[in-house]
N, C-alpha and C. Protein backbone atom coordinates (compact mmCIF):
# COMPACT_ATOMS: atom_id res chain seq x y z
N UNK A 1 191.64 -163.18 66.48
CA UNK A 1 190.71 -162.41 67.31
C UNK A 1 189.30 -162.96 67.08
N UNK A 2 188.63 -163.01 68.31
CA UNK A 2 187.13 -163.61 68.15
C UNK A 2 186.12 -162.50 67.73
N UNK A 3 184.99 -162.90 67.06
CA UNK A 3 184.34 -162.07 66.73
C UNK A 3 183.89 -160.78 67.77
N UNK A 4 183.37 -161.24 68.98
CA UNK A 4 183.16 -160.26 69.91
C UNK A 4 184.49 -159.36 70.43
N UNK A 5 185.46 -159.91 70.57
CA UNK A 5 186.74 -158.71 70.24
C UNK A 5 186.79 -157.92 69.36
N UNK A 6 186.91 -158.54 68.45
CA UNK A 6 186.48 -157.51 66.68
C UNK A 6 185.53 -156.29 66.92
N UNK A 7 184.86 -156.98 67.30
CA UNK A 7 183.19 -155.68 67.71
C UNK A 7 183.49 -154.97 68.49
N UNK A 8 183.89 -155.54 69.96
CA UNK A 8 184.51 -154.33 71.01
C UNK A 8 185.75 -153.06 70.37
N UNK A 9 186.32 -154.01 69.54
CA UNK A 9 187.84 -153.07 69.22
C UNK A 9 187.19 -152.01 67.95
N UNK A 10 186.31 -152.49 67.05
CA UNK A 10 185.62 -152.10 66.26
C UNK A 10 184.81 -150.83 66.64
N UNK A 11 183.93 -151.07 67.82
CA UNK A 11 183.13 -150.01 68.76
C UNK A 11 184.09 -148.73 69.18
N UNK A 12 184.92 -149.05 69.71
CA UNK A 12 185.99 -148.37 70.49
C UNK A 12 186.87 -147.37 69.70
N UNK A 13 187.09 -148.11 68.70
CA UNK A 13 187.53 -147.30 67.37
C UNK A 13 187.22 -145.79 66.68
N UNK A 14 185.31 -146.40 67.05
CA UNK A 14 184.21 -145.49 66.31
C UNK A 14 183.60 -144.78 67.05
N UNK A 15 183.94 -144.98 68.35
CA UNK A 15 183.29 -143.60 69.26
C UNK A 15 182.42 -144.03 70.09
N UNK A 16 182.11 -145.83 70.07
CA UNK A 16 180.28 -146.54 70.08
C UNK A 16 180.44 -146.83 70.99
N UNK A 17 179.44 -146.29 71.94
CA UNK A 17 179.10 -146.72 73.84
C UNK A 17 178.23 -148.06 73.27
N UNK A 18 178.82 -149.24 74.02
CA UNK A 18 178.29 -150.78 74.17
C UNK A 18 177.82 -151.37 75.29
N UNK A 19 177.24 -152.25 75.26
CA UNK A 19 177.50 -153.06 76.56
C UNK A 19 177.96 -154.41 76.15
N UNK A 20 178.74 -155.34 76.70
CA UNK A 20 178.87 -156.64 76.45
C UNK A 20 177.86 -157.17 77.29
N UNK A 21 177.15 -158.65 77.44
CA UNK A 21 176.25 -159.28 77.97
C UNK A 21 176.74 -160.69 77.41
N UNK A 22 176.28 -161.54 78.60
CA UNK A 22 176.78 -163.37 78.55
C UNK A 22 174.91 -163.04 78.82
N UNK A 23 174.43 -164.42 78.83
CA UNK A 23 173.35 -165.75 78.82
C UNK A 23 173.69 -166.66 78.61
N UNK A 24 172.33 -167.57 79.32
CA UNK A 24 172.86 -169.32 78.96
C UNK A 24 172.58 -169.48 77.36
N UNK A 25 173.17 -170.32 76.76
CA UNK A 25 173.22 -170.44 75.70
C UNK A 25 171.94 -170.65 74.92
N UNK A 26 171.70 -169.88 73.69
CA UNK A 26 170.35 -169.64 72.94
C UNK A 26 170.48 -169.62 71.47
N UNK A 27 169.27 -170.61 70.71
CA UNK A 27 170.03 -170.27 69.35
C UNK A 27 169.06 -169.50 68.61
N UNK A 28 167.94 -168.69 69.27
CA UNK A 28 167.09 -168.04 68.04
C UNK A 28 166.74 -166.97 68.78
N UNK A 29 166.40 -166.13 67.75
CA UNK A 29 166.79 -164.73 68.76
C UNK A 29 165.43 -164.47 69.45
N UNK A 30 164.72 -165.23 69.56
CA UNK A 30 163.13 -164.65 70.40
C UNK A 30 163.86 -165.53 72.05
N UNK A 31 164.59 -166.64 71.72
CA UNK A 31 165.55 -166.78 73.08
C UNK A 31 166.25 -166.24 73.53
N UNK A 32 166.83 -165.14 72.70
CA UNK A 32 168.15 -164.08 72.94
C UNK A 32 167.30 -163.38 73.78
N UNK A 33 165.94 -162.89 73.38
CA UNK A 33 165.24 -161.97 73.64
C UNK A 33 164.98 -162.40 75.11
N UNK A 34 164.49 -163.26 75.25
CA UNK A 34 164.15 -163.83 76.52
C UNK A 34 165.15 -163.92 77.45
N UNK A 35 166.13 -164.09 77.43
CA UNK A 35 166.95 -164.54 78.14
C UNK A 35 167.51 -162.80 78.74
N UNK A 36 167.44 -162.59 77.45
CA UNK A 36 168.07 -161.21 78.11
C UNK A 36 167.27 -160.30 78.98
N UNK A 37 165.94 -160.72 78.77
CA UNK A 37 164.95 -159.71 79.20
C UNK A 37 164.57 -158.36 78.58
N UNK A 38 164.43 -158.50 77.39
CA UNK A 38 164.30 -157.63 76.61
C UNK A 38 163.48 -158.14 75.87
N UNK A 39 162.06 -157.47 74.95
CA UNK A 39 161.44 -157.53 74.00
C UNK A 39 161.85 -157.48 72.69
N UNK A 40 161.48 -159.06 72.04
CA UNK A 40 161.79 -159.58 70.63
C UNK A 40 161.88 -158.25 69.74
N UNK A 41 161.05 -157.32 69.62
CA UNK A 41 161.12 -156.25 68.60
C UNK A 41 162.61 -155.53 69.02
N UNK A 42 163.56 -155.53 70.19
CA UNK A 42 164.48 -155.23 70.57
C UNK A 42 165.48 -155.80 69.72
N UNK A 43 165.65 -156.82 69.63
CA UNK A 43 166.99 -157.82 69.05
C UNK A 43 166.74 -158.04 67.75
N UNK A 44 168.37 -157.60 67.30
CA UNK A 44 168.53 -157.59 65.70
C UNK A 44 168.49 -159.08 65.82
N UNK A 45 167.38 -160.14 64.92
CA UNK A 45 167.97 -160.87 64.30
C UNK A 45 168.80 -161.05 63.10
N UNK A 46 169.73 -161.96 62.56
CA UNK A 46 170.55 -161.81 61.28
C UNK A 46 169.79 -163.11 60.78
N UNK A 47 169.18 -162.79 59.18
CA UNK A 47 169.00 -163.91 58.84
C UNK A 47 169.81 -163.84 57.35
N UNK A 48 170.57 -165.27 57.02
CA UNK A 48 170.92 -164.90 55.41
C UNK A 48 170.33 -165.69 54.57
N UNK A 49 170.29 -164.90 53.25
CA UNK A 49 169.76 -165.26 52.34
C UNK A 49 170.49 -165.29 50.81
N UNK A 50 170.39 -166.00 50.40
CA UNK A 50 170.99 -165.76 48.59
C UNK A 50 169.81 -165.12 47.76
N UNK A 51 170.33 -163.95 47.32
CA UNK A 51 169.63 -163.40 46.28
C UNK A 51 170.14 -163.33 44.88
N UNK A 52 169.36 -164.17 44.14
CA UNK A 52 170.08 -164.28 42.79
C UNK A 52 171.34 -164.89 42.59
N UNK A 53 171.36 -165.74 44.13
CA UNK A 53 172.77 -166.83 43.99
C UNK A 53 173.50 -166.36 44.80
N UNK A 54 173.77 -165.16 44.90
CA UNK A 54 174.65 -163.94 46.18
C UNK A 54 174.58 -163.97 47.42
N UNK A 55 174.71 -164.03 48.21
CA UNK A 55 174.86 -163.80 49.99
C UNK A 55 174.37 -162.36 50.09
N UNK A 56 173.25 -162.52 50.88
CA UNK A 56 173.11 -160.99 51.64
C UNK A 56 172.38 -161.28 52.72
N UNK A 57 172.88 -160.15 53.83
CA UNK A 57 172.50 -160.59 55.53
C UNK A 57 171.19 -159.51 55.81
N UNK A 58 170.26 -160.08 55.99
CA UNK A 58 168.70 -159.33 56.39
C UNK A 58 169.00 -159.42 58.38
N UNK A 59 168.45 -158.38 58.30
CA UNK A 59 168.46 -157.88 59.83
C UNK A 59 167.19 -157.45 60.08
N UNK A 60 166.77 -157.96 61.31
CA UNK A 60 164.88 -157.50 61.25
C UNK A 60 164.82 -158.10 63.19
N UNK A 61 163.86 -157.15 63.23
CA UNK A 61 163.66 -157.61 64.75
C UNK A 61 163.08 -159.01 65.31
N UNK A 62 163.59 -159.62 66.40
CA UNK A 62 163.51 -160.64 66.17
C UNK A 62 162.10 -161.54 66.32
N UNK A 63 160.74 -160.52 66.29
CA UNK A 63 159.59 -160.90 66.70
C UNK A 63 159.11 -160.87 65.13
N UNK A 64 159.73 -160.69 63.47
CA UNK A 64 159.51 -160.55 62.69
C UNK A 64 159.53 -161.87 61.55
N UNK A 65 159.59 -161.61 60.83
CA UNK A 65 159.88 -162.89 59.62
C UNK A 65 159.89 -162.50 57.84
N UNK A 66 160.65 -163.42 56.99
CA UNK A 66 160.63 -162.65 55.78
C UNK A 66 159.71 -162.38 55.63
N UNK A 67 159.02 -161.65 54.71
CA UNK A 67 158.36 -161.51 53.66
C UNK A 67 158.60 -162.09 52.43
N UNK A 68 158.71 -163.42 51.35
CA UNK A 68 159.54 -163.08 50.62
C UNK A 68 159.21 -162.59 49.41
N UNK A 69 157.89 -162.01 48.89
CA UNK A 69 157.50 -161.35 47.58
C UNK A 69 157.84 -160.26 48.34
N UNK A 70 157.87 -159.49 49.62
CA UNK A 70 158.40 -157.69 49.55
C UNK A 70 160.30 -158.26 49.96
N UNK A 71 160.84 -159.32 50.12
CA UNK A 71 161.70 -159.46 49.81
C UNK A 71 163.01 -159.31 48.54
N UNK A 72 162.11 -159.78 47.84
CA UNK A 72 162.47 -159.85 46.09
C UNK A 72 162.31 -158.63 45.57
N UNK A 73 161.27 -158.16 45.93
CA UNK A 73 161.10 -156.53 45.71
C UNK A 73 161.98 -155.34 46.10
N UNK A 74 162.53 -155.54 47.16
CA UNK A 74 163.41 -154.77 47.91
C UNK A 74 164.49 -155.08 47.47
N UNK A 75 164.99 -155.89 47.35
CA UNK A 75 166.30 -156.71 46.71
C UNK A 75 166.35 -156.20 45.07
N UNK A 76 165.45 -156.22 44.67
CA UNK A 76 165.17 -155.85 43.02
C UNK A 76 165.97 -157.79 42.89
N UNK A 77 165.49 -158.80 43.11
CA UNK A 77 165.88 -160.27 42.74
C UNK A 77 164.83 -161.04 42.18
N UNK A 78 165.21 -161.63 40.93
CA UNK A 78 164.75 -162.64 40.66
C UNK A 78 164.30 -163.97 41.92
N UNK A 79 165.14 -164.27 42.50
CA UNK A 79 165.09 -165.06 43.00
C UNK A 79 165.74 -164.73 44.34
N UNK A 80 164.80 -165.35 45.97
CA UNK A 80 165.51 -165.18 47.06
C UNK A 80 165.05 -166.26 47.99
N UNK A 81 166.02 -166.94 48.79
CA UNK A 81 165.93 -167.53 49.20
C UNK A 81 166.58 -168.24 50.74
N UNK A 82 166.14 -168.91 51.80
CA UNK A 82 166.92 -168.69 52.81
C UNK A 82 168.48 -169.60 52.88
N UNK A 83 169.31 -168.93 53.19
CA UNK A 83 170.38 -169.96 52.55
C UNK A 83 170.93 -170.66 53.90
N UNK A 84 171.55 -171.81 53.29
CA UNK A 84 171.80 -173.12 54.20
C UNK A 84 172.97 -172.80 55.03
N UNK A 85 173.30 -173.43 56.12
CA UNK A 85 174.34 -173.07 57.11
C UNK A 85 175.71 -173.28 56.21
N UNK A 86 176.11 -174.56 55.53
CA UNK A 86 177.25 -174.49 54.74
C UNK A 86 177.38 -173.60 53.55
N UNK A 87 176.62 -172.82 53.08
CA UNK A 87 176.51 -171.82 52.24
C UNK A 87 176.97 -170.32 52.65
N UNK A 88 177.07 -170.20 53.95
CA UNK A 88 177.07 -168.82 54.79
C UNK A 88 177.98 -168.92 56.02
N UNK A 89 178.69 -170.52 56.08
CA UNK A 89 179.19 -170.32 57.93
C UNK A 89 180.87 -170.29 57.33
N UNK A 90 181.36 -169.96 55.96
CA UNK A 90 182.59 -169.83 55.36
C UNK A 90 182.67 -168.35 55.50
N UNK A 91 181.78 -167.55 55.85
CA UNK A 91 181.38 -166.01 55.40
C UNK A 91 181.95 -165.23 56.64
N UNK A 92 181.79 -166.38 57.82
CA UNK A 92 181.74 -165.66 59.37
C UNK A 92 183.19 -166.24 60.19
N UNK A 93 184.27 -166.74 59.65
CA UNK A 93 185.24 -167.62 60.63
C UNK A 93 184.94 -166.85 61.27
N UNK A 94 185.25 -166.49 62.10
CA UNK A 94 185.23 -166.28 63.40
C UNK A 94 183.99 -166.09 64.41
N UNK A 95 183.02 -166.88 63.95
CA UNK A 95 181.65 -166.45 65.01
C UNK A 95 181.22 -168.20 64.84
N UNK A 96 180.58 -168.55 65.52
CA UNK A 96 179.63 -169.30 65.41
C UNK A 96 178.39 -169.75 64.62
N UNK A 97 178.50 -170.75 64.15
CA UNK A 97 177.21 -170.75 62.85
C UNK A 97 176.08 -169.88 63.25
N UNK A 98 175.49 -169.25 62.97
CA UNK A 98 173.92 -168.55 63.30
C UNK A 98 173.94 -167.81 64.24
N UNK A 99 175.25 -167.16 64.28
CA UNK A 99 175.59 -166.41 66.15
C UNK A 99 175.88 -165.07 65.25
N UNK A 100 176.03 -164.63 64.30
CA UNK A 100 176.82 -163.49 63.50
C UNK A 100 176.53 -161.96 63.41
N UNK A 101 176.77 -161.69 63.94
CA UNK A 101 176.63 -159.73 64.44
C UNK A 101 175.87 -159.31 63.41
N UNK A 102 174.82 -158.16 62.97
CA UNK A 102 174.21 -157.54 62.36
C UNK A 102 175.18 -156.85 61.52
N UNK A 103 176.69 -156.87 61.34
CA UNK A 103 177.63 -156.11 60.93
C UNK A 103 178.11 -157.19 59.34
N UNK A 104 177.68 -157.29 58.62
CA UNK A 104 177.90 -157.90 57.43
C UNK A 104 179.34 -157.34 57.00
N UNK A 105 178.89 -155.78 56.58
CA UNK A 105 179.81 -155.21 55.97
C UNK A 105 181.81 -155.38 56.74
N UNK A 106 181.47 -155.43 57.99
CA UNK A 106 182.69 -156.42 58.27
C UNK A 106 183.77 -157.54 57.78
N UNK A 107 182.50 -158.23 57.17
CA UNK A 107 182.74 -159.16 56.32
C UNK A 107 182.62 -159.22 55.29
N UNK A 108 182.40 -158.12 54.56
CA UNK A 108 181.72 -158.11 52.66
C UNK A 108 180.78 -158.97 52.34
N UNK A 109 179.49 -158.64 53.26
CA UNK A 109 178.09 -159.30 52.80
C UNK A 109 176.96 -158.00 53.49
N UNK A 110 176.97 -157.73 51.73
CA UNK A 110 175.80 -156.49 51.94
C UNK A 110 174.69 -156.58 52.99
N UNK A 111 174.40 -155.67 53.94
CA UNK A 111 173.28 -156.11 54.99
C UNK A 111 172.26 -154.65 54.60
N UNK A 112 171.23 -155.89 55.05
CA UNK A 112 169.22 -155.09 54.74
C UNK A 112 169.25 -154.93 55.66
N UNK A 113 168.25 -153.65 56.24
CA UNK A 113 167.69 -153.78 57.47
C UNK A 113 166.31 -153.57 57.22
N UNK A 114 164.99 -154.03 58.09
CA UNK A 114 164.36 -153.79 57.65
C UNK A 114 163.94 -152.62 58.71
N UNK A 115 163.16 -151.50 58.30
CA UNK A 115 162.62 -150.66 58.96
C UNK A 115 162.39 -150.39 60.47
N UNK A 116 161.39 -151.60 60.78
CA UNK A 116 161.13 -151.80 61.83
C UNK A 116 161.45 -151.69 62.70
N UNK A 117 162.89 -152.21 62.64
CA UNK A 117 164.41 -152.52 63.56
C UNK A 117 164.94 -150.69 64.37
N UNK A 118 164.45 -150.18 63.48
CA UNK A 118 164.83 -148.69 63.69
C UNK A 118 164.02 -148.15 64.86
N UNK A 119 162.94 -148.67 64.85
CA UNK A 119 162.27 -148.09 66.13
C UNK A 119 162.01 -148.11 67.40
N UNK A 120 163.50 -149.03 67.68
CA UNK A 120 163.57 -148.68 69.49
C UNK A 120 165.00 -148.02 69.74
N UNK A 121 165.60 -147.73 70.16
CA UNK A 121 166.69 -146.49 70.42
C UNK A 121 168.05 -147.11 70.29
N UNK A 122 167.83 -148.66 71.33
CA UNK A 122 168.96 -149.29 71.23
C UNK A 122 168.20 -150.78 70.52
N UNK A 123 169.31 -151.61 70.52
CA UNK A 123 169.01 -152.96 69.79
C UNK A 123 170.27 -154.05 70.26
N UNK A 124 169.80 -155.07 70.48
CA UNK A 124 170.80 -156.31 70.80
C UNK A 124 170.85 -157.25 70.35
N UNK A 125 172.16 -157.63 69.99
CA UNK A 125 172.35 -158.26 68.83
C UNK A 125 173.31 -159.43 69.29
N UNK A 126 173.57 -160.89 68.60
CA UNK A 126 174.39 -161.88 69.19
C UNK A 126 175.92 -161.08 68.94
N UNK A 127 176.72 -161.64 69.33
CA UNK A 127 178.40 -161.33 69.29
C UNK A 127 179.35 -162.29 68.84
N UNK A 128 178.66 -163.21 67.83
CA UNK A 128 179.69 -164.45 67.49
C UNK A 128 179.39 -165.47 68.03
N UNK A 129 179.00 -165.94 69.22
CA UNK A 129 178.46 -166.84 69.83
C UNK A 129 176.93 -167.00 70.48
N UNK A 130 176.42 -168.27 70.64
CA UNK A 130 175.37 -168.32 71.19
C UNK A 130 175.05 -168.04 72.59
N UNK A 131 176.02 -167.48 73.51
CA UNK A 131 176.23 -166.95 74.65
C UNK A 131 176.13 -165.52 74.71
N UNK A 132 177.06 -165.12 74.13
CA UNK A 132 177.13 -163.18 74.10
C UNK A 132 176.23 -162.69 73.18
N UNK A 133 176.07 -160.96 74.32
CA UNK A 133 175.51 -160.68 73.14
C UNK A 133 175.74 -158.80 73.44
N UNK A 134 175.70 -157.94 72.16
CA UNK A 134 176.08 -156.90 73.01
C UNK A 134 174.49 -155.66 72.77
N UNK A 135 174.96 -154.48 72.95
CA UNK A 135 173.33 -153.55 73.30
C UNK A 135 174.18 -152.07 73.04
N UNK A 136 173.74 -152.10 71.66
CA UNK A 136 174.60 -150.82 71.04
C UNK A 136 173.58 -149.54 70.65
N UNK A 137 173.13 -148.18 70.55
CA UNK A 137 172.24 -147.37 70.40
C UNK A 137 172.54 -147.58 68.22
N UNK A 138 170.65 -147.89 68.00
CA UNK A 138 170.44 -147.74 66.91
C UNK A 138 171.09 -146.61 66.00
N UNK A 139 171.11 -145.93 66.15
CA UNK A 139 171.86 -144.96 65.46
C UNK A 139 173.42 -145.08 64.70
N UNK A 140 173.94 -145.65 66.21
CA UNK A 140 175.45 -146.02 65.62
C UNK A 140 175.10 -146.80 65.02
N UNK A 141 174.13 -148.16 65.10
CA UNK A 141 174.35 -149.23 64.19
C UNK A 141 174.04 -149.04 62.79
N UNK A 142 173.62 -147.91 62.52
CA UNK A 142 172.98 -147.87 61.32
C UNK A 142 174.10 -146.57 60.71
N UNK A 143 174.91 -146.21 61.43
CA UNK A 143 176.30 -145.11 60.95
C UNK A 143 177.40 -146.08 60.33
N UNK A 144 177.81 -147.46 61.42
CA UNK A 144 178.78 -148.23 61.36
C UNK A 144 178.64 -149.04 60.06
N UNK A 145 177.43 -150.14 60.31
CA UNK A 145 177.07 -151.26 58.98
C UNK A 145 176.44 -150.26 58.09
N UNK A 146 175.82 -148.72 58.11
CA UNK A 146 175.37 -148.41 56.90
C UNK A 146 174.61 -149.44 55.78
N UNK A 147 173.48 -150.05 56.24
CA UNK A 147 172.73 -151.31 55.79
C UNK A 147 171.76 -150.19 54.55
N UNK A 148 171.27 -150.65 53.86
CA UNK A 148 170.16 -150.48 53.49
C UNK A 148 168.95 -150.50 53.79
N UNK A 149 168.41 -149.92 53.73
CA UNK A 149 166.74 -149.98 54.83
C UNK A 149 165.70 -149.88 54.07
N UNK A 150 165.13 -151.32 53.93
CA UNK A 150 163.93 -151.63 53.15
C UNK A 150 162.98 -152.14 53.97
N UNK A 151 161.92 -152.55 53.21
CA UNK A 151 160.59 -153.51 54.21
C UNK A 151 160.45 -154.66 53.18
N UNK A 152 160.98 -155.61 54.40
CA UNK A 152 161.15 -156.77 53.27
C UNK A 152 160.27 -157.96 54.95
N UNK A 153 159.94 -157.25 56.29
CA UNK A 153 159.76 -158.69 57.07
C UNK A 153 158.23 -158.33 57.77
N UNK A 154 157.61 -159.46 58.15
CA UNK A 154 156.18 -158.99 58.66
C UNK A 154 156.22 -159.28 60.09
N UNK A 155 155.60 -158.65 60.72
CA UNK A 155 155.29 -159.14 62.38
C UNK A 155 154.93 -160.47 62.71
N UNK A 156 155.20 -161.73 63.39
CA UNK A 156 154.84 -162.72 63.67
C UNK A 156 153.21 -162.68 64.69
């Protein structure tokens, strides 16, 4: 099953009104943003990072960027850092390198969110690929992945 099946069957499961959405193909989410017609503070980006050597998936809107001293802080880490595509694309079979749903816990990789992300109603997020993408109400997303919610990213 492809990742965006997973999510639909996943949604459907949990009660979660979605939308699916195609675009031409985009690989950073201020293009997601665009393409979709929606404002960057709209779209979860996923960025990962190793903290203290560990995998963990930061989620932040996509008009944002680390922080990484309120990073480390939030994390309670020695050390954090952005981690490399072969370090993280073993984590996701089934999605596309850098395409990977805001849903970590899917996969057993703790996900951050940062604050910010919380303050528009809904949020859109990739679906496994650099094509799809789906538009789920904040609320569920934050019932389903149950992320942690720190301030770890600054406004661009």
């Amino acid at each position: 099953m492809d990742c965006k099946a997973k999510l639909e069957k996943y949604f459907r499961d949990n009660g979660v009104e979605f939308k699916a959405m195609s675009h031409p193909t985009a690989y950073t989410a201020q293009d997601v943003a665009a393409a979709q017609k929606v404002k960057g503070k709209q779209v979860a980006k996923v960025v990962m990072v190793l903290a203290d050597a560990k995998p963990a998936m930061l989620v932040m809107p996509a008009s944002h960027r680390i922080d990484f001293p309120k990073l480390k802080r939030a994390l309670k880490a020695q050390e954090a850092r952005l981690a490399k595509e072969e370090e993280f694309a073993g984590l996701f079979p089934d999605c596309d390198t850098g395409a990977m749903p805001p849903f970590g816990n899917i996969y057993n990789v703790p996900v951050y969110v940062d604050s910010a992300l919380a303050e528009d109603p809904e949020i859109v997020f990739q679906a496994g690929s650099h094509r799809d993408t789906m538009k789920i109400a904040y609320p569920d997303y934050a019932r389903l992945a149950q992320p942690i919610v720190a301030e770890f990213a600054t406004h661009l």
